[in-house]
N, C-alpha and C. Protein backbone atom coordinates (compact mmCIF):
# COMPACT_ATOMS: atom_id res chain seq x y z
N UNK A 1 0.84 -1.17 0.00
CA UNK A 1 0.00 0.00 0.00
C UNK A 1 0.88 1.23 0.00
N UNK A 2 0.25 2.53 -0.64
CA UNK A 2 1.42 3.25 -0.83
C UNK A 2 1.59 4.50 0.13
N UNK A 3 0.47 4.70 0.93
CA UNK A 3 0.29 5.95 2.43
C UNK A 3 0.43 5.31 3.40
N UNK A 4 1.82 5.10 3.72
CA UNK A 4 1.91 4.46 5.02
C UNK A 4 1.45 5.11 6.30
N UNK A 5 1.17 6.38 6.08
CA UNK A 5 0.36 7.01 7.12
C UNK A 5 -1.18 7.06 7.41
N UNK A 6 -1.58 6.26 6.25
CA UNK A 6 -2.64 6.80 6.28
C UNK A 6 -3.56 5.57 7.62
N UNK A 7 -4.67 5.80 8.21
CA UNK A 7 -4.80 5.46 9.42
C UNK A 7 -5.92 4.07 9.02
N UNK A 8 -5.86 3.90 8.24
CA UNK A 8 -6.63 2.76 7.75
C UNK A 8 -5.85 1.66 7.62
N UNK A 9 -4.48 2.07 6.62
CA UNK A 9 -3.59 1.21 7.01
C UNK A 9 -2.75 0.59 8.06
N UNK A 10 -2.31 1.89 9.00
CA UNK A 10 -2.11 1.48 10.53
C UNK A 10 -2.86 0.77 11.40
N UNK A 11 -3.61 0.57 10.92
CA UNK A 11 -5.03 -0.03 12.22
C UNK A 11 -5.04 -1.34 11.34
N UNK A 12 -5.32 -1.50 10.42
CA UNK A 12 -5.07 -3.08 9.51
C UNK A 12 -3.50 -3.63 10.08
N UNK A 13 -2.66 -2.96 10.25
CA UNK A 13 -1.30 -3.18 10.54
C UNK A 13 -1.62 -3.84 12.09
N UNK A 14 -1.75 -2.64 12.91
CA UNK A 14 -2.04 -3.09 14.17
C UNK A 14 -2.79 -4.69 14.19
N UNK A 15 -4.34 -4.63 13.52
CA UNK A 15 -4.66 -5.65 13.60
C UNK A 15 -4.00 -7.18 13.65
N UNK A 16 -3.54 -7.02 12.65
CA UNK A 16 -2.68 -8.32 12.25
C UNK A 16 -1.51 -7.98 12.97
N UNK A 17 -0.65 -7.78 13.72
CA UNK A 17 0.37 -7.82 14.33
C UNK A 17 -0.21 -8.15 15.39
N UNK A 18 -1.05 -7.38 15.95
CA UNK A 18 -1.82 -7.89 17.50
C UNK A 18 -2.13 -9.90 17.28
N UNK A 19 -2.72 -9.94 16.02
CA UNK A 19 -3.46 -11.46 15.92
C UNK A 19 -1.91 -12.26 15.78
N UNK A 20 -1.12 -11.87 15.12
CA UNK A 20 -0.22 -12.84 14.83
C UNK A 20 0.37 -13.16 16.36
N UNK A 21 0.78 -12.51 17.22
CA UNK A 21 1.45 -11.95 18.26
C UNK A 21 0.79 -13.01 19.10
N UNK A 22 -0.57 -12.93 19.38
CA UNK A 22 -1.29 -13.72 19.71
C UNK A 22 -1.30 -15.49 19.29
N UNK A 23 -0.82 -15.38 18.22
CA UNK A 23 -1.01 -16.73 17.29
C UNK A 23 0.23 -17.47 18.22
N UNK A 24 1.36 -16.80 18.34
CA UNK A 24 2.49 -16.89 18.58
C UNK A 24 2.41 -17.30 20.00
N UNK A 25 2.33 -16.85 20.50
CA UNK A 25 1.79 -17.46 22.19
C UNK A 25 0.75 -18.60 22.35
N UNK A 26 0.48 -18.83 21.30
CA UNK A 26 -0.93 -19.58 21.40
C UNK A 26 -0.30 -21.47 20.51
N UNK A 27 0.26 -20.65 19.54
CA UNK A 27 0.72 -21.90 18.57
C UNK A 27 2.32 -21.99 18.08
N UNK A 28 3.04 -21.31 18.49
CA UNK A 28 4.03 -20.92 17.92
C UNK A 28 4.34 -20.85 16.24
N UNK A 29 5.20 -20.29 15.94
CA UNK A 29 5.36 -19.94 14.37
C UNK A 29 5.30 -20.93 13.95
N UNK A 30 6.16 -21.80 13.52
CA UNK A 30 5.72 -22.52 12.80
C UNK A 30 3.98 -23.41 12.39
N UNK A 31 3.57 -23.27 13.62
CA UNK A 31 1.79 -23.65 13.25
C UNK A 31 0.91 -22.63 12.95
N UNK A 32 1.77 -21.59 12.82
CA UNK A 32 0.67 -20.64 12.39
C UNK A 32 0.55 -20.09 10.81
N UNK A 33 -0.54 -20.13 10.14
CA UNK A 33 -0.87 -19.80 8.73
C UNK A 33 -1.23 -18.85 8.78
N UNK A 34 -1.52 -17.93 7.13
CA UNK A 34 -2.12 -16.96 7.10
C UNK A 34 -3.18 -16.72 7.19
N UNK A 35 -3.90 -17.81 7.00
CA UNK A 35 -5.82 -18.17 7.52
C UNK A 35 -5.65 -17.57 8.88
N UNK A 36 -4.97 -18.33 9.69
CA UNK A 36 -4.94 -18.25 11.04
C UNK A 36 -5.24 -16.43 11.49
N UNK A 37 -4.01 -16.34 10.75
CA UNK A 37 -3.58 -14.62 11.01
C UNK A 37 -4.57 -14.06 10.45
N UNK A 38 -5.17 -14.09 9.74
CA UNK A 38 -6.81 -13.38 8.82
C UNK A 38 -7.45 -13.23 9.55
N UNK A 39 -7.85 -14.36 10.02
CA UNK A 39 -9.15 -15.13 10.68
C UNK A 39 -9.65 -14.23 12.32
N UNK A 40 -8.04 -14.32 13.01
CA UNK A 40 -7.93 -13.95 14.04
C UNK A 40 -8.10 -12.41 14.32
N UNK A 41 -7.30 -11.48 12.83
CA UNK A 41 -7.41 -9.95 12.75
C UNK A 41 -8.95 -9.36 11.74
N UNK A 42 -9.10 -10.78 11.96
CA UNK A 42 -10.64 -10.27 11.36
C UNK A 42 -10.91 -9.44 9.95
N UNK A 43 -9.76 -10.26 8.95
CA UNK A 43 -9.37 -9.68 7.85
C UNK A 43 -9.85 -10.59 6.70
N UNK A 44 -9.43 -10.38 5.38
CA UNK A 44 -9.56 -11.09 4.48
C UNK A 44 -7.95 -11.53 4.21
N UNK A 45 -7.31 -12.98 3.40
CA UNK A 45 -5.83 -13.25 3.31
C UNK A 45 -5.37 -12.10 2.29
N UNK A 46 -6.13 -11.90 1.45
CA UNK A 46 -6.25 -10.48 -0.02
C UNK A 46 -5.78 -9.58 1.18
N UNK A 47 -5.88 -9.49 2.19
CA UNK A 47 -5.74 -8.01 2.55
C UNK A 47 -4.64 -8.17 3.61
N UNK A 48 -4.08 -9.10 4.29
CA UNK A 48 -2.79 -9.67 4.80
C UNK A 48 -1.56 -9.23 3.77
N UNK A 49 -2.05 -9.79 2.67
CA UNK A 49 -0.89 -10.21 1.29
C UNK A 49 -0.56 -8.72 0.92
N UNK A 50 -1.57 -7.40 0.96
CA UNK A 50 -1.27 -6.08 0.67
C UNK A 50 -0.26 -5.35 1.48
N UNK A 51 -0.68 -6.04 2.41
CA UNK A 51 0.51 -5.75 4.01
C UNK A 51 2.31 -6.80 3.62
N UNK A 52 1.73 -8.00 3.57
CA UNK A 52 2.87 -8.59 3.93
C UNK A 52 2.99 -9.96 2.93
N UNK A 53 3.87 -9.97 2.57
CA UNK A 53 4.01 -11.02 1.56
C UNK A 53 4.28 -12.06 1.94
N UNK A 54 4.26 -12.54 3.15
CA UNK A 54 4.53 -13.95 4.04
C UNK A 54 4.31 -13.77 5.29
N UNK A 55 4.57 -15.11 6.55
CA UNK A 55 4.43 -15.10 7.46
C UNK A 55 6.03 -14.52 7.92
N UNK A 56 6.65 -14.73 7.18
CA UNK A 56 7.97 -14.72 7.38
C UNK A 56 8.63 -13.13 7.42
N UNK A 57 7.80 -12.14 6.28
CA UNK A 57 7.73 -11.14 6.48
C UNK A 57 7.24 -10.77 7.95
N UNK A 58 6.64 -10.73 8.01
CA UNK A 58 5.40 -10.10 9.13
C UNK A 58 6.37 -10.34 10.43
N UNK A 59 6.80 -11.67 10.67
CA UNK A 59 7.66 -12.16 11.84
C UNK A 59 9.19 -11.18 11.51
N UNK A 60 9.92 -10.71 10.69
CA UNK A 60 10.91 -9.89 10.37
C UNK A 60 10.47 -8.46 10.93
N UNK A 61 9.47 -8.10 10.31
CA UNK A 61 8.95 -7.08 10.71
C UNK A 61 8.50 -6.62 12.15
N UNK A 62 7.94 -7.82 12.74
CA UNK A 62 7.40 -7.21 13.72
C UNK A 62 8.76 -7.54 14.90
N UNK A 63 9.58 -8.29 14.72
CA UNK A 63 10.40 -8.25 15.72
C UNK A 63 11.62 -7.27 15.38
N UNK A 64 11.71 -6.65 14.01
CA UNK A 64 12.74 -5.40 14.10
C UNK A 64 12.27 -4.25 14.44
N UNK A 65 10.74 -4.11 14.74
CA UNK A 65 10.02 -2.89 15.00
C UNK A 65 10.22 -3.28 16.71
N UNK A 66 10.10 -4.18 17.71
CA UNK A 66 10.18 -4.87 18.89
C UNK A 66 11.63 -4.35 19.03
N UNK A 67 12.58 -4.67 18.21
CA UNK A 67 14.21 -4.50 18.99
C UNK A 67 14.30 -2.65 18.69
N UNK A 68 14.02 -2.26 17.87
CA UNK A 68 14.29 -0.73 17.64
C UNK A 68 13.43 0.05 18.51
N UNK A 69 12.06 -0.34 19.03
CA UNK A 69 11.64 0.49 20.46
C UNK A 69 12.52 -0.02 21.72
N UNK A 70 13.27 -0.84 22.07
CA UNK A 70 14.25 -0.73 22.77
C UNK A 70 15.22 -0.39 23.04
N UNK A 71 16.16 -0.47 21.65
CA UNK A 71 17.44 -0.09 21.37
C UNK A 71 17.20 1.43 21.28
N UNK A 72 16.29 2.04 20.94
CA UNK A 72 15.93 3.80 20.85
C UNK A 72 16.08 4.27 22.11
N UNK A 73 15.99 3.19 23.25
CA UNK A 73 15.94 4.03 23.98
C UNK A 73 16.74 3.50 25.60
N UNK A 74 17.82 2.60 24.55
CA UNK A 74 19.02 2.58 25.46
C UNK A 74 19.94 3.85 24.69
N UNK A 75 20.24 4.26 26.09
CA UNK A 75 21.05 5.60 26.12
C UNK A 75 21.86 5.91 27.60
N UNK A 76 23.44 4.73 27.29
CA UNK A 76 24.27 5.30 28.47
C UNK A 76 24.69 6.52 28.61
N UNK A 77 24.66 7.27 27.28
CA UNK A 77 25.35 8.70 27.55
C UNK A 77 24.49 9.41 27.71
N UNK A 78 23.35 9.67 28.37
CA UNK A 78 22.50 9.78 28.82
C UNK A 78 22.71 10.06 30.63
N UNK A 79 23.23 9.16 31.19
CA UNK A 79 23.73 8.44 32.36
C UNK A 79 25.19 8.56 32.58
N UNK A 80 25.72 8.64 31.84
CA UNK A 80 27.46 8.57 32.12
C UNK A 80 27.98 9.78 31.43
N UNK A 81 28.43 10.82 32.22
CA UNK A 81 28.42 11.69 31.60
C UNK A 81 29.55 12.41 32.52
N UNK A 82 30.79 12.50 31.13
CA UNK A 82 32.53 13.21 32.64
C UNK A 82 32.50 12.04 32.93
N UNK A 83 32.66 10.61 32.34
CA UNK A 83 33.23 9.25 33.06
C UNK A 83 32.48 9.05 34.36
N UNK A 84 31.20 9.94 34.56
CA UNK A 84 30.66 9.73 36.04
C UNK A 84 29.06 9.26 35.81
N UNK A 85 28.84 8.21 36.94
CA UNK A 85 27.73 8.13 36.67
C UNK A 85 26.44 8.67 37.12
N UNK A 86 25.57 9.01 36.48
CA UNK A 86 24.56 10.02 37.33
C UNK A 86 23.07 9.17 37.56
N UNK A 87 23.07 8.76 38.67
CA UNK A 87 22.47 7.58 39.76
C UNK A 87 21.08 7.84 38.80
N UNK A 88 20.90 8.73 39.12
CA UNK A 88 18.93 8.41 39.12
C UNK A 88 18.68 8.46 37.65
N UNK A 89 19.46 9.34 36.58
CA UNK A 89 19.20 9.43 34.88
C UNK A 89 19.53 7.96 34.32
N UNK A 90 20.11 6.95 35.38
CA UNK A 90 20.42 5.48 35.11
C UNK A 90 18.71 4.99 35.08
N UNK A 91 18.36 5.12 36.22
CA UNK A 91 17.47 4.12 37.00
C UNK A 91 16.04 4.84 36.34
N UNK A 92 15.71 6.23 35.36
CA UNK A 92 14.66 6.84 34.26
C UNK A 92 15.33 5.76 33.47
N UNK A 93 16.31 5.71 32.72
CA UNK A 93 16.50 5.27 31.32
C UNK A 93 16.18 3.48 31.89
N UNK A 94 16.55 2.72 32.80
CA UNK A 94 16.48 1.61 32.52
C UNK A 94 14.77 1.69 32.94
N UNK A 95 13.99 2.29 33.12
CA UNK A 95 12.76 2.26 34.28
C UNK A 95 11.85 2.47 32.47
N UNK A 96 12.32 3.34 31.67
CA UNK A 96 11.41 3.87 30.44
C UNK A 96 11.59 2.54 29.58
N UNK A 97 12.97 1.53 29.55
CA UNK A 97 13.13 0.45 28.47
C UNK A 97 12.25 -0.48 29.36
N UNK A 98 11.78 -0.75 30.27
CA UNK A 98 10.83 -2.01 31.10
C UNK A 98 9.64 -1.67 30.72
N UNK A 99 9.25 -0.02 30.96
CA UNK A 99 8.44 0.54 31.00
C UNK A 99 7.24 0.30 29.06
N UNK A 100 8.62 0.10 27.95
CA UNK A 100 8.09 0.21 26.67
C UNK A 100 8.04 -1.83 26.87
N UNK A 101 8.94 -2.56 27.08
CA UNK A 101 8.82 -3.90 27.57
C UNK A 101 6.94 -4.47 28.14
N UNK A 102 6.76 -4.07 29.30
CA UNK A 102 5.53 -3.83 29.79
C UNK A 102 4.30 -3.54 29.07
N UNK A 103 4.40 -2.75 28.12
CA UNK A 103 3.30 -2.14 26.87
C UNK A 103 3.45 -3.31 25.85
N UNK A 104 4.65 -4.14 26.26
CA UNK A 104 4.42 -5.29 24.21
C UNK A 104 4.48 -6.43 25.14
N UNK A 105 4.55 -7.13 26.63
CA UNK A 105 4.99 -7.67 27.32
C UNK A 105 4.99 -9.14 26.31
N UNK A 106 3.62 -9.42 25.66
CA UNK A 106 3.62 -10.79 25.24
C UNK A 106 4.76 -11.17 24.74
N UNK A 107 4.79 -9.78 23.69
CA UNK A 107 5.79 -10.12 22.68
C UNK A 107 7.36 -10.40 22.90
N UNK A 108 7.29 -9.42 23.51
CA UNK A 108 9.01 -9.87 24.43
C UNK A 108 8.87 -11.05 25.13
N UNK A 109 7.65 -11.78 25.62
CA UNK A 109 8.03 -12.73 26.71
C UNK A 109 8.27 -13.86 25.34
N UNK A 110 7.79 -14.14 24.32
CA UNK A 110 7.93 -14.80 23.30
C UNK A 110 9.38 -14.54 22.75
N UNK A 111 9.65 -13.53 22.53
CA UNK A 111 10.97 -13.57 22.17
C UNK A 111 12.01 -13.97 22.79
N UNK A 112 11.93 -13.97 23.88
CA UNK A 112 13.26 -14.47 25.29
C UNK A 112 12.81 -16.08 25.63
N UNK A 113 11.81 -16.56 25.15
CA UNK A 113 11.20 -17.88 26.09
C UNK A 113 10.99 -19.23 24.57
N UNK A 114 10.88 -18.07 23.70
CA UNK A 114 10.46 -19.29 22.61
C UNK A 114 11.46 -19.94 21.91
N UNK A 115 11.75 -21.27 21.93
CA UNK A 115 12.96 -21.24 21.16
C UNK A 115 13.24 -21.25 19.61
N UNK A 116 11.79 -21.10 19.09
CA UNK A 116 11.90 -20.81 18.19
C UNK A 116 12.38 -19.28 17.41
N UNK A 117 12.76 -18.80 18.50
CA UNK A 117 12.57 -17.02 18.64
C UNK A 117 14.49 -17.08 18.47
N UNK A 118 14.62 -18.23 18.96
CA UNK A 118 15.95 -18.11 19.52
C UNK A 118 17.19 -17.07 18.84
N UNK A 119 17.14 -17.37 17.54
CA UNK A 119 17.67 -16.53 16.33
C UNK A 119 17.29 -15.20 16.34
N UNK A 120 16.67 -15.09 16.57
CA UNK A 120 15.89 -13.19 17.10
C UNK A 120 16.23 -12.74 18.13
N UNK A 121 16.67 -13.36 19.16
CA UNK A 121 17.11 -13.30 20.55
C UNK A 121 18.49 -12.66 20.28
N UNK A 122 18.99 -13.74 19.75
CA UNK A 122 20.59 -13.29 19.94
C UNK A 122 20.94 -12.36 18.87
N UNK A 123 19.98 -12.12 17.91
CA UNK A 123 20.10 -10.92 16.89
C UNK A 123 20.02 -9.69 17.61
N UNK A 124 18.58 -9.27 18.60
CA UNK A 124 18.66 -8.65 19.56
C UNK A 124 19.57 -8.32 20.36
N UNK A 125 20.51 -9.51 21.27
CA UNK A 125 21.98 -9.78 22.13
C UNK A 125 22.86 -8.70 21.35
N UNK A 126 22.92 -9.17 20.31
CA UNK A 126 23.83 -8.69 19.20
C UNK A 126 23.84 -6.97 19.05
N UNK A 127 22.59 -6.66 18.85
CA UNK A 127 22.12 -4.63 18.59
C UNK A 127 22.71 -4.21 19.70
N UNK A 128 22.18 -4.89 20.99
CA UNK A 128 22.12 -4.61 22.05
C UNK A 128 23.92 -4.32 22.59
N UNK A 129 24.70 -5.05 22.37
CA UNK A 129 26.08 -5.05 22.67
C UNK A 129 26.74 -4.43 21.80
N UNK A 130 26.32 -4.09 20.33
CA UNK A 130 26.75 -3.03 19.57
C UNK A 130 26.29 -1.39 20.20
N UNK A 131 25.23 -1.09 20.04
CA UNK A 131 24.56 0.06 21.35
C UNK A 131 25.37 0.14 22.27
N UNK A 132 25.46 -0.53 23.12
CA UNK A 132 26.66 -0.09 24.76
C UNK A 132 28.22 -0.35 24.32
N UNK A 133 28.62 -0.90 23.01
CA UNK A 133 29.91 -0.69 22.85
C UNK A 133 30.21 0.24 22.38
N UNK A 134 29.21 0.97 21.61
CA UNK A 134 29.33 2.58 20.84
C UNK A 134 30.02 3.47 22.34
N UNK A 135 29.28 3.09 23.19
CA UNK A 135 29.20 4.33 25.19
C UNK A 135 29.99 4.16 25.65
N UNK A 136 30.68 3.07 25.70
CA UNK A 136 31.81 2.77 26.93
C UNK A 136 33.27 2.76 25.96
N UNK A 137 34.45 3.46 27.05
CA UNK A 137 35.54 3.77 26.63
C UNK A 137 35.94 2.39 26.11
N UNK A 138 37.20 2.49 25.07
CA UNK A 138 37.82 1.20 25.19
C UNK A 138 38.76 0.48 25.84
N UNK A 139 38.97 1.38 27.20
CA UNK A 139 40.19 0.69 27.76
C UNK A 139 39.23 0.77 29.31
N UNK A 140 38.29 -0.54 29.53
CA UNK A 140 37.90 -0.53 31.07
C UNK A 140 38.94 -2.08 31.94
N UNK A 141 38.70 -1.70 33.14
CA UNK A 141 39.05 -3.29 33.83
C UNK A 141 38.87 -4.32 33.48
N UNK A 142 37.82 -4.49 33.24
CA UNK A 142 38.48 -5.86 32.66
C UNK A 142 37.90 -6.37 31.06
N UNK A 143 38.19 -7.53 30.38
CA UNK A 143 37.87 -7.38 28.42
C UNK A 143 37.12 -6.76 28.40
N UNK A 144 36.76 -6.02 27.55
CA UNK A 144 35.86 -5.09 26.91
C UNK A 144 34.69 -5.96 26.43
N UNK A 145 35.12 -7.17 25.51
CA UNK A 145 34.11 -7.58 24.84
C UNK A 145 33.44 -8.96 26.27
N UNK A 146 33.99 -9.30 27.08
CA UNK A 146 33.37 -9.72 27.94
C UNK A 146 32.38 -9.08 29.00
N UNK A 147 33.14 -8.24 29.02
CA UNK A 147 32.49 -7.01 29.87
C UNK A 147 30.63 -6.73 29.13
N UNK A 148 30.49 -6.43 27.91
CA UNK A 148 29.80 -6.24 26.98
C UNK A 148 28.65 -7.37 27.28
N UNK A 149 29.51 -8.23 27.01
CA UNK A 149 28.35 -10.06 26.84
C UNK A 149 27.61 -9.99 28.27
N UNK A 150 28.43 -9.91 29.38
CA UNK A 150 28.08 -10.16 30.81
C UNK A 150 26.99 -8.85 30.85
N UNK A 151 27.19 -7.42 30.68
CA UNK A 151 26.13 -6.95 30.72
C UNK A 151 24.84 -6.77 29.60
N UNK A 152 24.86 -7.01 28.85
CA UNK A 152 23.73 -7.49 27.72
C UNK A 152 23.10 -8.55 28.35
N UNK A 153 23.50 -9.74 28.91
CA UNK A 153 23.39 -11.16 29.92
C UNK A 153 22.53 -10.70 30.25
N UNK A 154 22.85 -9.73 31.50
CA UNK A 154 21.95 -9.44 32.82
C UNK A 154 21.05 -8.73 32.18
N UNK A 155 20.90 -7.43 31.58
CA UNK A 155 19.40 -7.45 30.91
C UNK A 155 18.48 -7.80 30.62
N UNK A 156 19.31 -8.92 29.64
CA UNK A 156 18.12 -9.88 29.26
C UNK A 156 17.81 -10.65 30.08
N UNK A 157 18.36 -11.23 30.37
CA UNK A 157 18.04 -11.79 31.76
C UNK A 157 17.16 -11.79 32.84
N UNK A 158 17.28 -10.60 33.37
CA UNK A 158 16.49 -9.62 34.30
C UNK A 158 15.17 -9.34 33.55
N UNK A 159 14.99 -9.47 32.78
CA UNK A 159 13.89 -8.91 31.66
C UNK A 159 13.18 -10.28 31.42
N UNK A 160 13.82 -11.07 31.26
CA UNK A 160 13.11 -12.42 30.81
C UNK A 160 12.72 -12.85 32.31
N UNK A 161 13.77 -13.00 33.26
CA UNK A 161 12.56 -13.34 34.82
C UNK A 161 11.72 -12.48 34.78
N UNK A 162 11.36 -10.93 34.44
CA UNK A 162 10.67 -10.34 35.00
C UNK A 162 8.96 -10.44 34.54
N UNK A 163 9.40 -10.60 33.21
CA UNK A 163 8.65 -11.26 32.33
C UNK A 163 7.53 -12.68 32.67
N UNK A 164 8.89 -13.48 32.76
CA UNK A 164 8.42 -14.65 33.41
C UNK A 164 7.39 -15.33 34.65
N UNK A 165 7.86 -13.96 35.28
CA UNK A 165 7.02 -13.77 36.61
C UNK A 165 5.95 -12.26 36.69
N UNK A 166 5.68 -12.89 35.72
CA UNK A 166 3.98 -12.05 35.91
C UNK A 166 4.14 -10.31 35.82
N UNK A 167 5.11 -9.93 35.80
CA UNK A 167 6.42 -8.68 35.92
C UNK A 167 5.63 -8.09 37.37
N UNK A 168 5.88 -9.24 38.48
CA UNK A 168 5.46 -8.71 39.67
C UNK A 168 5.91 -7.27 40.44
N UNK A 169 6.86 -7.26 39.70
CA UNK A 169 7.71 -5.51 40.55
C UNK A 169 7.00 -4.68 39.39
N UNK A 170 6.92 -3.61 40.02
CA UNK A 170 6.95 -2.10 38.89
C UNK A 170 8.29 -2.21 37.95
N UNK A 171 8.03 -1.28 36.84
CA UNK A 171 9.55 -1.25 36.06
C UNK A 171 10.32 0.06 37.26
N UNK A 172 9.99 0.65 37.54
CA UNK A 172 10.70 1.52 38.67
C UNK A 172 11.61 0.67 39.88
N UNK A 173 10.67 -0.45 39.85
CA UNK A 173 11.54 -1.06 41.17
C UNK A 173 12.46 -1.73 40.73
N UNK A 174 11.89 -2.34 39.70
CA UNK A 174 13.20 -3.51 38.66
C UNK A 174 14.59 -2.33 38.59
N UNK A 175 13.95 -1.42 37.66
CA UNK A 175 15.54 -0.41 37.70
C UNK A 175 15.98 -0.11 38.82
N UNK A 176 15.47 0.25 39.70
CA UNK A 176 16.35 0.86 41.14
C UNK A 176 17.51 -0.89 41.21
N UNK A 177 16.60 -1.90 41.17
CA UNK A 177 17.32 -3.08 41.70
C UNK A 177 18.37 -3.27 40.89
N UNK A 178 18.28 -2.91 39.51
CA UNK A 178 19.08 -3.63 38.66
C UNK A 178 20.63 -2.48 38.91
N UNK A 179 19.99 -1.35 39.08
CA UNK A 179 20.99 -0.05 38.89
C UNK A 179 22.11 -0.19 40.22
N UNK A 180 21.15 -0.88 41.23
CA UNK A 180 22.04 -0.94 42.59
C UNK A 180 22.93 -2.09 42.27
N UNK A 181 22.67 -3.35 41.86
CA UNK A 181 23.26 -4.61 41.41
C UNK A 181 24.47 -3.96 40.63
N UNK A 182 24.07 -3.14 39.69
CA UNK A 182 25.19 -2.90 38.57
C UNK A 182 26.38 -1.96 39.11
N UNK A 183 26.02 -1.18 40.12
CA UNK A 183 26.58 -0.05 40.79
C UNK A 183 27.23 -0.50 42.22
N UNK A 184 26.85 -1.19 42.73
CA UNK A 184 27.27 -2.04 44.16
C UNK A 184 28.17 -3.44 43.11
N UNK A 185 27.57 -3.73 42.35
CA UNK A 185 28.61 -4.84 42.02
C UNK A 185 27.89 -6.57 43.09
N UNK A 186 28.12 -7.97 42.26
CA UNK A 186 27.30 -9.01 43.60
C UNK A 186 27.67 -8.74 44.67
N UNK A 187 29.16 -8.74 44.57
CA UNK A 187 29.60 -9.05 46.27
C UNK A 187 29.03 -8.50 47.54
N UNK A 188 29.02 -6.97 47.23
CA UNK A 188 28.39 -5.52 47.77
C UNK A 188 26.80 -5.66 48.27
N UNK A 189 26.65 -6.40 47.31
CA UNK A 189 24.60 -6.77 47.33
C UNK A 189 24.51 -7.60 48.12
N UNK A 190 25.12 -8.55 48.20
CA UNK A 190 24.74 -9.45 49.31
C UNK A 190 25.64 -9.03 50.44
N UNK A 191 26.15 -8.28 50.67
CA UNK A 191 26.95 -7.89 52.00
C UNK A 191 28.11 -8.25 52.43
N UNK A 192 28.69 -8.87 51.29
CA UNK A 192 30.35 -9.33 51.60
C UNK A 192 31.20 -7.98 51.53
């Protein structure tokens, strides 16, 4: 279609991303057809196919639109600023990425849990450790590129329990926790 603005098309978009999204939690990709995805967004397949030329599309699409509302809005220099870190502009920026997490929750919990996702995951891993290697100097304590993996880890990580568990904390509390963890260091956290 050729007005990507136009609001007829966004809402057909929405539709079918919401149904597939759904499909996905329900059947995983591979069992899901474009009937399925029609059926569910309450569409015709004629009008899927104007959108998206496969399932395969649609799954490209909707998980590079998923990693780019995240990655938009990781921002260490934001937070680290004069080699110093500034406590609370940490614990907004990680509190706003839970916070956009929370608004797609299914979809992220599918992406971290499914293993069919798995390849999307670590494509994600991947943005994600390119992003914070752009911020951080190149000469810290200890490898750089380990350093990198271990914190991309705990993100996701932290994100996928949080996920996992019903996201029983606020995203406010998750960041304060995660910001103190990262800033105290384990040892410190548990009181050694």
């Amino acid at each position: 279609m050729s007005n990507e603005n136009d609001l007829r098309i966004i809402k057909t978009r929405r539709l079918i991303r919401d149904a597939f999204v759904e499909l996905l939690d329900i059947k995983g990709f591979s069992g899901i057809t474009i009937s399925n995805i029609a059926d569910r967004a309450m569409i015709n397949r004629s009008t899927f196919y104007l959108h998206y030329t496969d399932k395969y599309d649609l799954l490209q699409q909707t998980m590079e639109e998923a990693m780019q509302n995240i990655l938009q809005l990781v921002a260490p220099e934001t937070h680290i600023i004069d080699g110093k870190l500034e406590y609370d502009s940490f614990i907004q920026n990680i509190s706003s990425i839970l916070k956009a997490v929370e608004r797609d929750a299914m979809l992220y919990k599918i992406i971290l849990n499914d293993k069919e996702m798995s390849g999307i995951t670590k494509k994600f891993e991947n943005a994600l450790i390119e992003k914070l290697g752009n911020c951080f100097p190149d000469h810290i304590l200890i490898s750089r590129d380990l350093f990198l993996e271990m914190i991309t880890s705990l993100y996701m990580s932290a994100i996928k329990w949080w996920l996992n568990n019903d996201m029983k904390y606020s995203p406010n509390f998750m960041a304060e926790q995660l910001v103190k963890l990262l800033v105290a260091g384990p040892t410190k956290s548990i009181g050694i």
